[in-house]
PDB file of N, CA and C in Angstrom:
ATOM      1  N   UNK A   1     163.100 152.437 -55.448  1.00  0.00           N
ATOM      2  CA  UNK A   1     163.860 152.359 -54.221  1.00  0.00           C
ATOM      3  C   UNK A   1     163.747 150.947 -53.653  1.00  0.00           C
ATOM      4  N   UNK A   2     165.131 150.242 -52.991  1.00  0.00           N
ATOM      5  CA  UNK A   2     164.732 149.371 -52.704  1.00  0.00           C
ATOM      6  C   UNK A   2     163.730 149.166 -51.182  1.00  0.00           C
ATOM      7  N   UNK A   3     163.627 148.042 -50.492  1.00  0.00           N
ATOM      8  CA  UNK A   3     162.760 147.865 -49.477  1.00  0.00           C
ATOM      9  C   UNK A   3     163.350 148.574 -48.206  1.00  0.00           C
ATOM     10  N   UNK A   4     164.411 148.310 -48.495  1.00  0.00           N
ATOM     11  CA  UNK A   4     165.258 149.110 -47.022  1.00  0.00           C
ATOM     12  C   UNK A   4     165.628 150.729 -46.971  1.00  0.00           C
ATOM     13  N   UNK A   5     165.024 151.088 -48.234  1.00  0.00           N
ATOM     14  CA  UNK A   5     165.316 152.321 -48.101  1.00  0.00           C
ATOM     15  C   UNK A   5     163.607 153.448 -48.122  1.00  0.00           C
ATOM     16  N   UNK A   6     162.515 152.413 -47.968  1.00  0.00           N
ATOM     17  CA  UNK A   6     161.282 152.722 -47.541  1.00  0.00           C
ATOM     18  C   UNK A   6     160.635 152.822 -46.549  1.00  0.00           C
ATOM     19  N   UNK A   7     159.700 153.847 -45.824  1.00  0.00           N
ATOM     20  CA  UNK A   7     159.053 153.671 -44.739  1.00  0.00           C
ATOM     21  C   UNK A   7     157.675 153.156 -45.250  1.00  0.00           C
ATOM     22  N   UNK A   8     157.287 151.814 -44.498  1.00  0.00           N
ATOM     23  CA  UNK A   8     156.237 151.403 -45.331  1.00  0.00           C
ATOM     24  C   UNK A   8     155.048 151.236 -44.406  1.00  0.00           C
ATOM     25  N   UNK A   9     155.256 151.232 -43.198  1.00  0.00           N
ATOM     26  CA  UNK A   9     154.238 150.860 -42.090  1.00  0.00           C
ATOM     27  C   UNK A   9     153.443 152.226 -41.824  1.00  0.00           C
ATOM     28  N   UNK A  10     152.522 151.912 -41.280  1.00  0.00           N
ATOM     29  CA  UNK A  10     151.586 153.209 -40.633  1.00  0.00           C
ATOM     30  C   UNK A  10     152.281 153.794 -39.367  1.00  0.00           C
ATOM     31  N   UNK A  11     152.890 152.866 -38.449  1.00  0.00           N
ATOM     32  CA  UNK A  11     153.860 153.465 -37.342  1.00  0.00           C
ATOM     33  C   UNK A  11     155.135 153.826 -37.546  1.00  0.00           C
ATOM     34  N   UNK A  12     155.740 153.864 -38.816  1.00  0.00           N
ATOM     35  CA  UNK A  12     156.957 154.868 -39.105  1.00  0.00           C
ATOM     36  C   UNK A  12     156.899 155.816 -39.654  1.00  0.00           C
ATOM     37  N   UNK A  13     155.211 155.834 -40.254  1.00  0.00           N
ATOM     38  CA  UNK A  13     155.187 157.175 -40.649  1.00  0.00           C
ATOM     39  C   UNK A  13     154.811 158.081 -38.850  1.00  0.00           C
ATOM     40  N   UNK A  14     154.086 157.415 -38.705  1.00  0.00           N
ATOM     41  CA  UNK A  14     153.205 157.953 -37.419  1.00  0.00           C
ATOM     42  C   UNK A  14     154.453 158.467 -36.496  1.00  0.00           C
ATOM     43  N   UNK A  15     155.667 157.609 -36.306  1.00  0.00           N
ATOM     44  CA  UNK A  15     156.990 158.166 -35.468  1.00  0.00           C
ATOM     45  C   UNK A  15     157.519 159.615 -36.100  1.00  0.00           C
ATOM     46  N   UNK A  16     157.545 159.304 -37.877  1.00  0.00           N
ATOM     47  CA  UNK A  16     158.477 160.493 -37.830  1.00  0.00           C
ATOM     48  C   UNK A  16     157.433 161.791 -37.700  1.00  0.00           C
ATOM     49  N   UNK A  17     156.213 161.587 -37.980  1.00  0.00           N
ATOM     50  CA  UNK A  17     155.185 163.117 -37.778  1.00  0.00           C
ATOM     51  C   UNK A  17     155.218 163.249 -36.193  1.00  0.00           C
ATOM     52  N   UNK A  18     155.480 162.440 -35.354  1.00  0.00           N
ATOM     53  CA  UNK A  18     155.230 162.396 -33.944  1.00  0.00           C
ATOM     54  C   UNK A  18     156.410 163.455 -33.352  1.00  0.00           C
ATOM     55  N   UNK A  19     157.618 162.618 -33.917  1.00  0.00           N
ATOM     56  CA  UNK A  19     158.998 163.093 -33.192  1.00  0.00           C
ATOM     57  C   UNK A  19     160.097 163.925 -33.957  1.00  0.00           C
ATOM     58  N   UNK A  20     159.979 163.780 -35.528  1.00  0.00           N
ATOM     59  CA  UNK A  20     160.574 164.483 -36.099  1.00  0.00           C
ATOM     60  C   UNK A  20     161.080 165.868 -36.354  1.00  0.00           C
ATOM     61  N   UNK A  21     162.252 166.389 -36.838  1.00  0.00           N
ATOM     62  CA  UNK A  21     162.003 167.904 -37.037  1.00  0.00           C
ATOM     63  C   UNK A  21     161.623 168.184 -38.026  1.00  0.00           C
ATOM     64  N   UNK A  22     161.038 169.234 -38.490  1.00  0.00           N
ATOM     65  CA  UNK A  22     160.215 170.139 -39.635  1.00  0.00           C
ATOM     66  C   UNK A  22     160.897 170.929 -40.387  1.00  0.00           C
ATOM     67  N   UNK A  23     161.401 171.019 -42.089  1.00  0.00           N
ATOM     68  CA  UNK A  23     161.844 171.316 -43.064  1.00  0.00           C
ATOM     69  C   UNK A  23     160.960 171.627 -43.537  1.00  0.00           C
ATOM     70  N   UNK A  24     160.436 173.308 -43.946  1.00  0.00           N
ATOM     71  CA  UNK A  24     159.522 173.339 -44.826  1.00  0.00           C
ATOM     72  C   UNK A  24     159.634 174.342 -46.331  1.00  0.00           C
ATOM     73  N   UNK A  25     159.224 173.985 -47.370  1.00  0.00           N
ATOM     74  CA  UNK A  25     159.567 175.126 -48.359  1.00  0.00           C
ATOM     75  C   UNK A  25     158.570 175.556 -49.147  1.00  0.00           C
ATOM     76  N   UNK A  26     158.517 176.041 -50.217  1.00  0.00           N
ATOM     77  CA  UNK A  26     157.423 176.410 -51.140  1.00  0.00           C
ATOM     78  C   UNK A  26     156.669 174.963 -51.421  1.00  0.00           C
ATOM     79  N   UNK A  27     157.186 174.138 -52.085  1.00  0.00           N
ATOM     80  CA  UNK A  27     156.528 172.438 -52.688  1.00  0.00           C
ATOM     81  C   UNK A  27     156.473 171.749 -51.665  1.00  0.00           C
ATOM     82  N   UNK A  28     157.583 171.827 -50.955  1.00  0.00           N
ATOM     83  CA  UNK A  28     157.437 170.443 -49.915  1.00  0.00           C
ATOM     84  C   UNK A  28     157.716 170.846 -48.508  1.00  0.00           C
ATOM     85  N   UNK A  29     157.392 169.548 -47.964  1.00  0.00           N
ATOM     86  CA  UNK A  29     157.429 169.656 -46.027  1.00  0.00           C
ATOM     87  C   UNK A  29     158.517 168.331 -45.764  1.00  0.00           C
ATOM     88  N   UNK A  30     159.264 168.371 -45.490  1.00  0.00           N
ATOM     89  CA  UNK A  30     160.028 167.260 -44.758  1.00  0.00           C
ATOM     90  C   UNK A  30     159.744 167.464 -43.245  1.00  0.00           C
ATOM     91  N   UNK A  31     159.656 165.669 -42.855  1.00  0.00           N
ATOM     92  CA  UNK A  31     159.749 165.442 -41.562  1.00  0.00           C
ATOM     93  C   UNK A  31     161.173 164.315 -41.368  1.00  0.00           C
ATOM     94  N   UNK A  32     161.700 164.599 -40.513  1.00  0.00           N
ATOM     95  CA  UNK A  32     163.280 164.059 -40.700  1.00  0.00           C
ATOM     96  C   UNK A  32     163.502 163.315 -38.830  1.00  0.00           C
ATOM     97  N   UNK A  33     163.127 162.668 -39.215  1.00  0.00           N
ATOM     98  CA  UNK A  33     163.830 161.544 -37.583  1.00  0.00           C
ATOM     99  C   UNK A  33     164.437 160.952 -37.588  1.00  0.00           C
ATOM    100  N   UNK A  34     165.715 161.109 -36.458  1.00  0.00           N
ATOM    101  CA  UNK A  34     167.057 160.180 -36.726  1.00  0.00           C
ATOM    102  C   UNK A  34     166.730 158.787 -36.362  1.00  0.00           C
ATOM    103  N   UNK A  35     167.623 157.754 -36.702  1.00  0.00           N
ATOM    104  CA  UNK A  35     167.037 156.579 -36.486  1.00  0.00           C
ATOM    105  C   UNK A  35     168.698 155.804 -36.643  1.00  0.00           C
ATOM    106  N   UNK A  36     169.344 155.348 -35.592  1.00  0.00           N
ATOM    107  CA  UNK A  36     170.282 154.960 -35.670  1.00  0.00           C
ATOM    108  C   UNK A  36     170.547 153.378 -36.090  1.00  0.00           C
ATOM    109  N   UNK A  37     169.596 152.707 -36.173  1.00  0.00           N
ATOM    110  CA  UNK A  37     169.358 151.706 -36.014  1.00  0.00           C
ATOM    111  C   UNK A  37     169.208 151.271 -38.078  1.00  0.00           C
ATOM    112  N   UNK A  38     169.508 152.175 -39.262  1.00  0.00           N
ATOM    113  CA  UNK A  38     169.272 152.215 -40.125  1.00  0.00           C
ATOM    114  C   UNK A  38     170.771 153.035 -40.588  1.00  0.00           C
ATOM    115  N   UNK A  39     171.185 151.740 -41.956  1.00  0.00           N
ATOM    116  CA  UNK A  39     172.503 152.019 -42.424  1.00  0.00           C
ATOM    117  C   UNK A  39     172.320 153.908 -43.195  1.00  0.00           C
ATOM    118  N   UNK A  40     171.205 154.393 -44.024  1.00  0.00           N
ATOM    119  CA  UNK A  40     171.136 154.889 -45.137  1.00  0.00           C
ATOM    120  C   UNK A  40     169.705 155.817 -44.806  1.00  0.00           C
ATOM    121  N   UNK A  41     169.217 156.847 -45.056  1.00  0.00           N
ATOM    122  CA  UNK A  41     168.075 157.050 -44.772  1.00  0.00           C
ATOM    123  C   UNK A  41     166.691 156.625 -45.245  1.00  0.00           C
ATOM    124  N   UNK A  42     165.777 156.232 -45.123  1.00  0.00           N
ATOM    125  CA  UNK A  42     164.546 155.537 -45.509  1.00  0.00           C
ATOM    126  C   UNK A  42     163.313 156.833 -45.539  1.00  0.00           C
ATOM    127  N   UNK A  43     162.959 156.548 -46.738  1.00  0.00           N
ATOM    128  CA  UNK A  43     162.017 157.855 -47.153  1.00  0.00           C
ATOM    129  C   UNK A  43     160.697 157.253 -47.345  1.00  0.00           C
ATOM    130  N   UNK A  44     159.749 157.771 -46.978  1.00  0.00           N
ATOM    131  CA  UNK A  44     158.185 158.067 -47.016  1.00  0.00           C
ATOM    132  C   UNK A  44     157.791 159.173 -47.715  1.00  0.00           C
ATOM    133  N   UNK A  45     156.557 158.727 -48.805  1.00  0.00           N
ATOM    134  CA  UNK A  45     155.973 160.082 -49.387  1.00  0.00           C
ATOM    135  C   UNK A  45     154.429 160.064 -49.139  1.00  0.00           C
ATOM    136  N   UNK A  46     153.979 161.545 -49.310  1.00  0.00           N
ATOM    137  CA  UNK A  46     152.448 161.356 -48.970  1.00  0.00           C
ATOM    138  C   UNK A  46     152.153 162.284 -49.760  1.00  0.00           C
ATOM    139  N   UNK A  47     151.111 162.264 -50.195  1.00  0.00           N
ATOM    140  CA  UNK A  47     150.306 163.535 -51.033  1.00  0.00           C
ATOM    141  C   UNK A  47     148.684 163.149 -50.701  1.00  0.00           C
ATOM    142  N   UNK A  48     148.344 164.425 -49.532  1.00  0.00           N
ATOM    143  CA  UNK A  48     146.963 164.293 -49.438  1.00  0.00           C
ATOM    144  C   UNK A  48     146.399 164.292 -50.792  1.00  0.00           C
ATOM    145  N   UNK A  49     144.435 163.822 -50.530  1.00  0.00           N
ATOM    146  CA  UNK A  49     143.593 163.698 -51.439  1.00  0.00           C
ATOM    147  C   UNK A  49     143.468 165.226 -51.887  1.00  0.00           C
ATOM    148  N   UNK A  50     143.694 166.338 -51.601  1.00  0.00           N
ATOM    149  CA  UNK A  50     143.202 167.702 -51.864  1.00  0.00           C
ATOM    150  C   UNK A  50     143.914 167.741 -53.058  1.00  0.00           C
ATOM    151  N   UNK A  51     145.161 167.358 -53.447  1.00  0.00           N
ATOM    152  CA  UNK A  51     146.307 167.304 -54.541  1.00  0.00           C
ATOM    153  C   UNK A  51     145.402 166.782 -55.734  1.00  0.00           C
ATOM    154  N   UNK A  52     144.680 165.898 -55.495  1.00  0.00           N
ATOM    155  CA  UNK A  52     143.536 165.447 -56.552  1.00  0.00           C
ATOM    156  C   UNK A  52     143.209 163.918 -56.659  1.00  0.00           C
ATOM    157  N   UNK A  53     143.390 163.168 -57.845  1.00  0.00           N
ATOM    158  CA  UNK A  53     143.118 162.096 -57.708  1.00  0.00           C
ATOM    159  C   UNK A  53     143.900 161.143 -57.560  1.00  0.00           C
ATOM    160  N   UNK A  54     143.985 159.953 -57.544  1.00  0.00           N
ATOM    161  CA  UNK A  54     144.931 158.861 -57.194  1.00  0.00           C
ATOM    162  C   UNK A  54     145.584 158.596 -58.577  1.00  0.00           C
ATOM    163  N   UNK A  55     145.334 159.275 -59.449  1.00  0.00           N
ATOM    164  CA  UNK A  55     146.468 159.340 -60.788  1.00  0.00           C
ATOM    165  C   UNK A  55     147.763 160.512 -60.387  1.00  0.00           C
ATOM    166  N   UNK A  56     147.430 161.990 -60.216  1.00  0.00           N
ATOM    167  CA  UNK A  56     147.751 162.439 -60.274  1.00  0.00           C
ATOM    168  C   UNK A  56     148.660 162.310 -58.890  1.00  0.00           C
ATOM    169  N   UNK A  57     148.079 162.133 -57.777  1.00  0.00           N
ATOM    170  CA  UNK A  57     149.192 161.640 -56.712  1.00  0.00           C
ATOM    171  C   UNK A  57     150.050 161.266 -56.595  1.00  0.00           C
ATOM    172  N   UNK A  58     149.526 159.700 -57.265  1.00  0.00           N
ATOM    173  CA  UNK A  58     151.180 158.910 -57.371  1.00  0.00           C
ATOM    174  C   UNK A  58     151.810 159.188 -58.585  1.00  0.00           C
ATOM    175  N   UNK A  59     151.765 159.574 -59.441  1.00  0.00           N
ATOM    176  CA  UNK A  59     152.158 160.489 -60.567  1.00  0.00           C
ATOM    177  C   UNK A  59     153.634 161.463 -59.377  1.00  0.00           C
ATOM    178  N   UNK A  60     153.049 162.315 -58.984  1.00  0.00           N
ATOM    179  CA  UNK A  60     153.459 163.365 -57.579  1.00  0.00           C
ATOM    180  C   UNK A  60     154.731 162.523 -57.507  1.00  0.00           C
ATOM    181  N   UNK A  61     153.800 161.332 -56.377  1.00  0.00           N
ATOM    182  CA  UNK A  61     155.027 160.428 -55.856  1.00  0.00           C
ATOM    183  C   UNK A  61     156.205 159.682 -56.330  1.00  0.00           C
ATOM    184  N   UNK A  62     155.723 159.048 -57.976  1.00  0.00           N
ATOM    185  CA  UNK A  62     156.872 158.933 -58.664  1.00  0.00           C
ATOM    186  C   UNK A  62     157.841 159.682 -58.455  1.00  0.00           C
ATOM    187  N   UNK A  63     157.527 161.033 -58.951  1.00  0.00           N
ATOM    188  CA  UNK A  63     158.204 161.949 -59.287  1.00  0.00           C
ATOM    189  C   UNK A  63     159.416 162.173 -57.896  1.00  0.00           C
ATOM    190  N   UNK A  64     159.012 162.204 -56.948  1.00  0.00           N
ATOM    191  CA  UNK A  64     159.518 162.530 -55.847  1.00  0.00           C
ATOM    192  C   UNK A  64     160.621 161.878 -55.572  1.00  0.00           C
ATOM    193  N   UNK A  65     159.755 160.127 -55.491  1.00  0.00           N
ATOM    194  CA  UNK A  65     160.795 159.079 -55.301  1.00  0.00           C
ATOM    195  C   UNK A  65     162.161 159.227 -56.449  1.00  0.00           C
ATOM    196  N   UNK A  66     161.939 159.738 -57.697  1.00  0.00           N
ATOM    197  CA  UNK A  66     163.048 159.410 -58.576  1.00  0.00           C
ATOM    198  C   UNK A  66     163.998 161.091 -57.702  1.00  0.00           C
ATOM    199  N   UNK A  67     163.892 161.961 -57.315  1.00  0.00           N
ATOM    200  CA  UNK A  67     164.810 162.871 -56.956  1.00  0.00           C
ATOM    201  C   UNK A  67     164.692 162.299 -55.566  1.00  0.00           C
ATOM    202  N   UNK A  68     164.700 161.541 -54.811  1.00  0.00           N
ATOM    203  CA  UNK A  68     165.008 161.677 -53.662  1.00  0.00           C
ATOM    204  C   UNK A  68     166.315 160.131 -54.075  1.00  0.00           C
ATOM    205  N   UNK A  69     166.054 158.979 -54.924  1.00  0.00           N
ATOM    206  CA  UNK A  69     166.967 158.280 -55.459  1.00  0.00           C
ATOM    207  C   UNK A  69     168.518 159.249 -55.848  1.00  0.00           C
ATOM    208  N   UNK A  70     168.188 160.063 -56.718  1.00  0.00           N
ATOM    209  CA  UNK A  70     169.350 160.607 -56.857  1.00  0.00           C
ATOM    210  C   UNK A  70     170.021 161.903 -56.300  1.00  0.00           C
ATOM    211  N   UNK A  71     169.090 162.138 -54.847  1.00  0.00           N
ATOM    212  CA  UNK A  71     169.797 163.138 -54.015  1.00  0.00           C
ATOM    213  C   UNK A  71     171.130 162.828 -53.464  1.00  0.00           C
ATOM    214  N   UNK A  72     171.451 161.862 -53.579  1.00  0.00           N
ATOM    215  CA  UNK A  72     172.709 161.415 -52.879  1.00  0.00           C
ATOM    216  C   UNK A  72     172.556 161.555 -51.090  1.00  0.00           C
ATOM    217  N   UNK A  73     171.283 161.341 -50.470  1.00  0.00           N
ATOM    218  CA  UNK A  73     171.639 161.544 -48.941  1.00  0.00           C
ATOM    219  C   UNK A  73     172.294 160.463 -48.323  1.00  0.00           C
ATOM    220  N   UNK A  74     172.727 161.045 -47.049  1.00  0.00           N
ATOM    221  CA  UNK A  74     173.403 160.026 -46.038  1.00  0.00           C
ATOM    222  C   UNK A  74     172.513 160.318 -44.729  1.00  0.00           C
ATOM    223  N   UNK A  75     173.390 159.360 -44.380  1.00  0.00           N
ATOM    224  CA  UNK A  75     172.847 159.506 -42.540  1.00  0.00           C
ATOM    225  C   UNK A  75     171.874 158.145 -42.494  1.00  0.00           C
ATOM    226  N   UNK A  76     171.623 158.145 -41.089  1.00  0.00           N
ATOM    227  CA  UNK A  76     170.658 157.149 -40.332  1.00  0.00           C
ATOM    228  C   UNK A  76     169.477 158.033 -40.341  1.00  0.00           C
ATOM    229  N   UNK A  77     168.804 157.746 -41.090  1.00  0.00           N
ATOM    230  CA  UNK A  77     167.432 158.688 -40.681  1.00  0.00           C
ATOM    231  C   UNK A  77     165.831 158.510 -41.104  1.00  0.00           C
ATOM    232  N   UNK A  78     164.976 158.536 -41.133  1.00  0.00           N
ATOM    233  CA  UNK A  78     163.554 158.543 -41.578  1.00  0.00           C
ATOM    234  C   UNK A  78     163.241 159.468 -41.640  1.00  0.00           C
ATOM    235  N   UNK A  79     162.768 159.797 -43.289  1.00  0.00           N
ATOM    236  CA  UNK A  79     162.566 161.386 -44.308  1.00  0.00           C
ATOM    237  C   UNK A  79     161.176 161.136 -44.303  1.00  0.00           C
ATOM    238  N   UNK A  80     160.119 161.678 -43.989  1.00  0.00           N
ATOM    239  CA  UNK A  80     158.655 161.713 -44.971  1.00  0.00           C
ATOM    240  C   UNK A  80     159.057 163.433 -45.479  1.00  0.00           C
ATOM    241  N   UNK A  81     158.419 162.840 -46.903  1.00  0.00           N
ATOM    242  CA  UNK A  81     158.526 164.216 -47.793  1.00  0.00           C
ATOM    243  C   UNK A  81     156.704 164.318 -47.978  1.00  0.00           C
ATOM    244  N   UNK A  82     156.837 165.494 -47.693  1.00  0.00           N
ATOM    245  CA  UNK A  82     154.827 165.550 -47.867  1.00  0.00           C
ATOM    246  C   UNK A  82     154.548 167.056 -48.824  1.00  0.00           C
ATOM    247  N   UNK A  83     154.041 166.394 -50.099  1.00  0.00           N
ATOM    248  CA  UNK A  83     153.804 167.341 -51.182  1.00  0.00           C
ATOM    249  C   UNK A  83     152.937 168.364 -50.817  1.00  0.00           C
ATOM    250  N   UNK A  84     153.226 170.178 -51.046  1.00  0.00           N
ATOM    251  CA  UNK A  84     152.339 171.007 -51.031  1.00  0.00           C
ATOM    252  C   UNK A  84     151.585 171.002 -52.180  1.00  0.00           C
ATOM    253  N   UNK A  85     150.084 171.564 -52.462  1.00  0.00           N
ATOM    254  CA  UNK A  85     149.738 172.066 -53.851  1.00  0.00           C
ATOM    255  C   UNK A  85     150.693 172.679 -55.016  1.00  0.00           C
ATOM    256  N   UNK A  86     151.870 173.485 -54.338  1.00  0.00           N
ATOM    257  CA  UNK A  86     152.269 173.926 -55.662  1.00  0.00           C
ATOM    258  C   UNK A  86     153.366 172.649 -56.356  1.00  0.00           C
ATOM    259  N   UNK A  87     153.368 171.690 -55.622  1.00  0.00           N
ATOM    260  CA  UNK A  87     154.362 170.432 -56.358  1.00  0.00           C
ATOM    261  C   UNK A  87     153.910 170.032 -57.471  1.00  0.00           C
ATOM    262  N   UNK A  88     152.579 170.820 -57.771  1.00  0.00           N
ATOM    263  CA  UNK A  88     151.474 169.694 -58.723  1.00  0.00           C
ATOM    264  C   UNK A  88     152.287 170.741 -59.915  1.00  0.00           C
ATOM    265  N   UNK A  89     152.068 171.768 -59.735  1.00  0.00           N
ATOM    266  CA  UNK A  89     152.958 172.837 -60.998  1.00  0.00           C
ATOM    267  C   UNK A  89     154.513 172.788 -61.264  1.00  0.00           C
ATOM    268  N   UNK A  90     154.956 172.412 -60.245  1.00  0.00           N
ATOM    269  CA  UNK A  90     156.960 172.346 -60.258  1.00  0.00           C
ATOM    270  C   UNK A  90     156.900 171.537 -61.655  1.00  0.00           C
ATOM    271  N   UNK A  91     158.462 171.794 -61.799  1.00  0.00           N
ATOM    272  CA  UNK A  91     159.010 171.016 -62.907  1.00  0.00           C
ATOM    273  C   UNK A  91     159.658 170.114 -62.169  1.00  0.00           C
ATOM    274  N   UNK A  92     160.332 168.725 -62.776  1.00  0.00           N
ATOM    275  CA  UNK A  92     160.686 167.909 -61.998  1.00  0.00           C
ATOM    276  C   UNK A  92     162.297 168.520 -61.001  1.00  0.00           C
ATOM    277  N   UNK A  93     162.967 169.266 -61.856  1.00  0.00           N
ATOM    278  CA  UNK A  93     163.834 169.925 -61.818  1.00  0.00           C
ATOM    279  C   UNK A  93     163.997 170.968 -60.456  1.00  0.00           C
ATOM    280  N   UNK A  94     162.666 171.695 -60.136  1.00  0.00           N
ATOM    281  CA  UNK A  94     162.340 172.410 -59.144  1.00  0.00           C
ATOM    282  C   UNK A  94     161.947 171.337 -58.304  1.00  0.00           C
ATOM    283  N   UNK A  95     161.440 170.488 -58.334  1.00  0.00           N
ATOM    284  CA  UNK A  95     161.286 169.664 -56.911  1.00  0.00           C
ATOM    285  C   UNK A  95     162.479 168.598 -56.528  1.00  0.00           C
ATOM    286  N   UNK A  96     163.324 168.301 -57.360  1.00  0.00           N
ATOM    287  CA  UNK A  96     164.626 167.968 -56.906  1.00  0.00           C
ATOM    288  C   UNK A  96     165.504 168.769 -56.113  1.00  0.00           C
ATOM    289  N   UNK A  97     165.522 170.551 -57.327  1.00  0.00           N
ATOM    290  CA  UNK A  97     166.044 171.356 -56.011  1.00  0.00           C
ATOM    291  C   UNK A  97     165.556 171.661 -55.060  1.00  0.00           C
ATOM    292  N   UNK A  98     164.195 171.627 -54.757  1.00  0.00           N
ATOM    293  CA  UNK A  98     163.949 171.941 -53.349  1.00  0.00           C
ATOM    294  C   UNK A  98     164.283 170.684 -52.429  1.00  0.00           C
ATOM    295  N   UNK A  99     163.653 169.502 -53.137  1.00  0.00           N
ATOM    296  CA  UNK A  99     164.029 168.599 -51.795  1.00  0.00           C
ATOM    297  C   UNK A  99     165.694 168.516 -51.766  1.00  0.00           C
ATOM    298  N   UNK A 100     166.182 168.931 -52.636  1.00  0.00           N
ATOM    299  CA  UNK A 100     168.245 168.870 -51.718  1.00  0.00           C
ATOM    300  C   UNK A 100     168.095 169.855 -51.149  1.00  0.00           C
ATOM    301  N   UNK A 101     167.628 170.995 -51.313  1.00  0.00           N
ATOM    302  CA  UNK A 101     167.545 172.195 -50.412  1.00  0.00           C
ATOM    303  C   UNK A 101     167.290 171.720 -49.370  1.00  0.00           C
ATOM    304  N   UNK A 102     166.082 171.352 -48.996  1.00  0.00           N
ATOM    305  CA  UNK A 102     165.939 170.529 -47.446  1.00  0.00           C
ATOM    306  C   UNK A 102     166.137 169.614 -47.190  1.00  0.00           C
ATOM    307  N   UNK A 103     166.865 168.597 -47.492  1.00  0.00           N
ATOM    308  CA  UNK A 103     167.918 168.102 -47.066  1.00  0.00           C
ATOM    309  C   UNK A 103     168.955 168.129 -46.331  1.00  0.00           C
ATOM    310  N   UNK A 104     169.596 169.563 -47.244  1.00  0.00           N
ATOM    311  CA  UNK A 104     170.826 169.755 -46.955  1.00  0.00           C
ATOM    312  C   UNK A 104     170.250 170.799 -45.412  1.00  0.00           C
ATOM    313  N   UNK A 105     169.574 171.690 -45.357  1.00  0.00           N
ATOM    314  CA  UNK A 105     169.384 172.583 -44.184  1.00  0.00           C
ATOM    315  C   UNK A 105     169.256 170.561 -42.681  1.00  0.00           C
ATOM    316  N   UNK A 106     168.299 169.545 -43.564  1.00  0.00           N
ATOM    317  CA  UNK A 106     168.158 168.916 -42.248  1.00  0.00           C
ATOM    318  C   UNK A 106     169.941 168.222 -41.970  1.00  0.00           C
ATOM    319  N   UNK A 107     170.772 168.334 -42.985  1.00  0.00           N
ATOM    320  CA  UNK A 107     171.744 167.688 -42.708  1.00  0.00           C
ATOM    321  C   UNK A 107     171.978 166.372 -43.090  1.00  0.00           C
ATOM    322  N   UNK A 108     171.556 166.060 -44.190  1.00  0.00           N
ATOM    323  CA  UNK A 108     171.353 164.476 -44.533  1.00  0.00           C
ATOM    324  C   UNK A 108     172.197 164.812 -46.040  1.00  0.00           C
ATOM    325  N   UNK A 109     172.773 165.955 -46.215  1.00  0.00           N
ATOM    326  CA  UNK A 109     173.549 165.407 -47.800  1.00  0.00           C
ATOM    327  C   UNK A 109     174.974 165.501 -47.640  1.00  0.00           C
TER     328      UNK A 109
END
C-alpha cells in the first residue's frame, strides 16, 4: 500500500479506537472513522501479541493488507482492521470475505 493510503502514527490509530464506529465479525473487528480531509480510505492493522509471535503476526498482517488492496473501497475514511484469534486459521479467501463483508455493512465499498 502506498503511504497515503496508511495509518502510521500512534494518534490515528488512537482517533479511530477513540471515535470510530465498530464492525465486528468472526476474524475481524473494524474500526471505521470518517475523515474528510483524505481522498481514499487509509487502513491500519493490528494483531495483538496473544495471536503469537512477531512472525506469525505480520505474516496475519501481510495477509490482510493484500485483501484490503484489492477490496476496492471508497470513501474518506480511517479503517483499523484488528485480527481475532480465529484469523490465524482463515484461509486467505475467508478473510477477504469477511473484511468486504464489513466494509460493505460500514459503507466504504
Amino acid at each position: 500500500m502506498r503511504r497515503q493510503q496508511r495509518l502510521r502514527h500512534r494518534r490515528e490509530f488512537a482517533a479511530a479506537y477513540r471515535s470510530g464506529a465498530v464492525f465486528r465479525s468472526r476474524l475481524l473487528v473494524l474500526r471505521v472513522r470518517a475523515n474528510p480531509d483524505v481522498d481514499g480510505p487509509r487502513f491500519g492493522f493490528a494483531a495483538g501479541k496473544r495471536l503469537g509471535n512477531a512472525v506469525v503476526r505480520n505474516r496475519l498482517k501481510r495477509r490482510l493488507r493484500a485483501a484490503a488492496r484489492g477490496s476496492g473501497a471508497r470513501g474518506g475514511a480511517d479503517v483499523v482492521v484488528i485480527a481475532r484469534p480465529a484469523a490465524l486459521r482463515a484461509s486467505y479467501q475467508e478473510l477477504e470475505g469477511e473484511l468486504g463483508l464489513l466494509l460493505g455493512q460500514a459503507k466504504l465499498l
